[in-house]
Protein backbone atom coordinates (compact mmCIF):
# COMPACT_ATOMS: atom_id res chain seq x y z
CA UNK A 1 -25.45 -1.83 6.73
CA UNK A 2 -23.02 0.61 8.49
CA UNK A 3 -20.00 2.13 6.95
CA UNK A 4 -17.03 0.47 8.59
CA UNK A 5 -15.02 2.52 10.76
CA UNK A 6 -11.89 4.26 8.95
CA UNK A 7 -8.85 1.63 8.55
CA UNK A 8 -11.39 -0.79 7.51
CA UNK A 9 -12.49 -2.68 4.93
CA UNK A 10 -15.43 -5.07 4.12
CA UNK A 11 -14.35 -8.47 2.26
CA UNK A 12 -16.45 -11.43 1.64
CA UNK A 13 -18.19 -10.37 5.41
CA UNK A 14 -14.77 -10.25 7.04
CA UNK A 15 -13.52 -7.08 8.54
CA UNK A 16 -9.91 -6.57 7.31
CA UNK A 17 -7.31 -3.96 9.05
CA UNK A 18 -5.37 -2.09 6.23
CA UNK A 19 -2.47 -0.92 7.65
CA UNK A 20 -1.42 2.56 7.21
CA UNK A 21 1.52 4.20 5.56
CA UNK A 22 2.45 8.11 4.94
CA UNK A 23 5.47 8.67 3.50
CA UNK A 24 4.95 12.29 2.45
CA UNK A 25 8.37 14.00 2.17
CA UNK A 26 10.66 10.85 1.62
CA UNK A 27 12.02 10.67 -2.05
CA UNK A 28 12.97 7.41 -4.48
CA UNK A 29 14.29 4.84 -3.38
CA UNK A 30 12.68 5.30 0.59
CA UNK A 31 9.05 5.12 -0.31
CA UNK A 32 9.17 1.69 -2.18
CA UNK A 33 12.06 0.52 0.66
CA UNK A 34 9.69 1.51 3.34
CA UNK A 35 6.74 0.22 2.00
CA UNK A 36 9.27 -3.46 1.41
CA UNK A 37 10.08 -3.12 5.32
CA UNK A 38 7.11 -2.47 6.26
CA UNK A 39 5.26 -5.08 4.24
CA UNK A 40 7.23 -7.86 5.94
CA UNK A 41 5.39 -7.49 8.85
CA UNK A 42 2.50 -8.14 7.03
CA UNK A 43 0.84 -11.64 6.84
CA UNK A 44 -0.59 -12.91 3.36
CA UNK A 45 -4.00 -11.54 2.52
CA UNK A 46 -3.00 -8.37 4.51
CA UNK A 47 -2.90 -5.08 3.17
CA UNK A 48 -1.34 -1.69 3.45
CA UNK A 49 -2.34 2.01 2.08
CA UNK A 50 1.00 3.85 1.25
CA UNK A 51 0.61 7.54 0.93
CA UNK A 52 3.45 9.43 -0.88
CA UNK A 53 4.11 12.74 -2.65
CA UNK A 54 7.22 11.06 -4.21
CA UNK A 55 6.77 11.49 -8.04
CA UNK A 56 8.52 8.85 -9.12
CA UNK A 57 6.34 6.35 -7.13
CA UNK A 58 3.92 6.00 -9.76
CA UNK A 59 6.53 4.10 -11.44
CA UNK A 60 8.49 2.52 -8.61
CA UNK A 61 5.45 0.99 -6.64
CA UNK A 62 3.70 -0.82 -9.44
CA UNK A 63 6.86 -2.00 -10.45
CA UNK A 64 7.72 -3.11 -6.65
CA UNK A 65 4.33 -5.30 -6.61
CA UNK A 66 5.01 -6.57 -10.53
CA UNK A 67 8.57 -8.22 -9.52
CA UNK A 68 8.03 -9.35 -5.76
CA UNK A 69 4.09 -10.89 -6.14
CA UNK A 70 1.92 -8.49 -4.01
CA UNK A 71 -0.55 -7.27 -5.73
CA UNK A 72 -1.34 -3.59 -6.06
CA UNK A 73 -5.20 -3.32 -5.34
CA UNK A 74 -5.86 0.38 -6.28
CA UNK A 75 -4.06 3.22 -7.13
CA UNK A 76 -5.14 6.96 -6.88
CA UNK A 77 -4.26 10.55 -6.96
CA UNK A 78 -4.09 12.13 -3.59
CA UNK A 79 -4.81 15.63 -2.04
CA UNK A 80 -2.18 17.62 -3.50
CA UNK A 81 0.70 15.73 -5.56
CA UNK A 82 0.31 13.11 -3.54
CA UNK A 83 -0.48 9.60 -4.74
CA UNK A 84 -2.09 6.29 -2.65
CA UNK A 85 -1.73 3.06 -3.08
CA UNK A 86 -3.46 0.11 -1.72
CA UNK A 87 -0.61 -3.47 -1.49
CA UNK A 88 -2.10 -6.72 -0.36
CA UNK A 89 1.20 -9.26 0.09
CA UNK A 90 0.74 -12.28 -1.53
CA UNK A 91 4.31 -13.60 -2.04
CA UNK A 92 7.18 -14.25 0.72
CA UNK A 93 9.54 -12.65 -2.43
CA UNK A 94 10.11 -9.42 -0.10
């Protein structure tokens, strides 16, 4: 089977768009604000990759997902200092 193009994902033989985030440069509180604002766009079941070199996020974002529902998929050290996270919004609680 082919890799899917880049942006997408393969689940349960569905092809899912992951929307796409960089917030390189912005500092706490923007990248977990602009990840909120942006994730109300967002149906459930959707997902979005945040990219950030913000520090802090490491705490903020899994925190973010812990009190509003989504669910933080996967987590990961960037190029750099920069850090990714993949959201998928499951709750309205935004």
């Amino acid at each position: 089977m082919a890799e899917p193009p880049t942006g997408l994902r393969l689940k349960d033989e569905e092809v899912t768009k992951i929307a796409e985030l960089d917030l390189r440069g912005y500092q706490c509180p923007l990248p977990v604000l602009k990840t909120r604002n942006a994730m109300r766009k967002l149906g459930s079941g959707e997902r979005i990759s945040v990219l950030t070199d913000d520090p802090l996020a490491v705490i903020d974002i899994p925190a973010f997902c812990n009190e509003t529902g989504q669910i933080l998929i996967e987590q990961s050290a960037g190029e750099g200092e920069s850090h990714r996270f993949l959201v998928e919004r499951r709750s309205d609680k935004l």
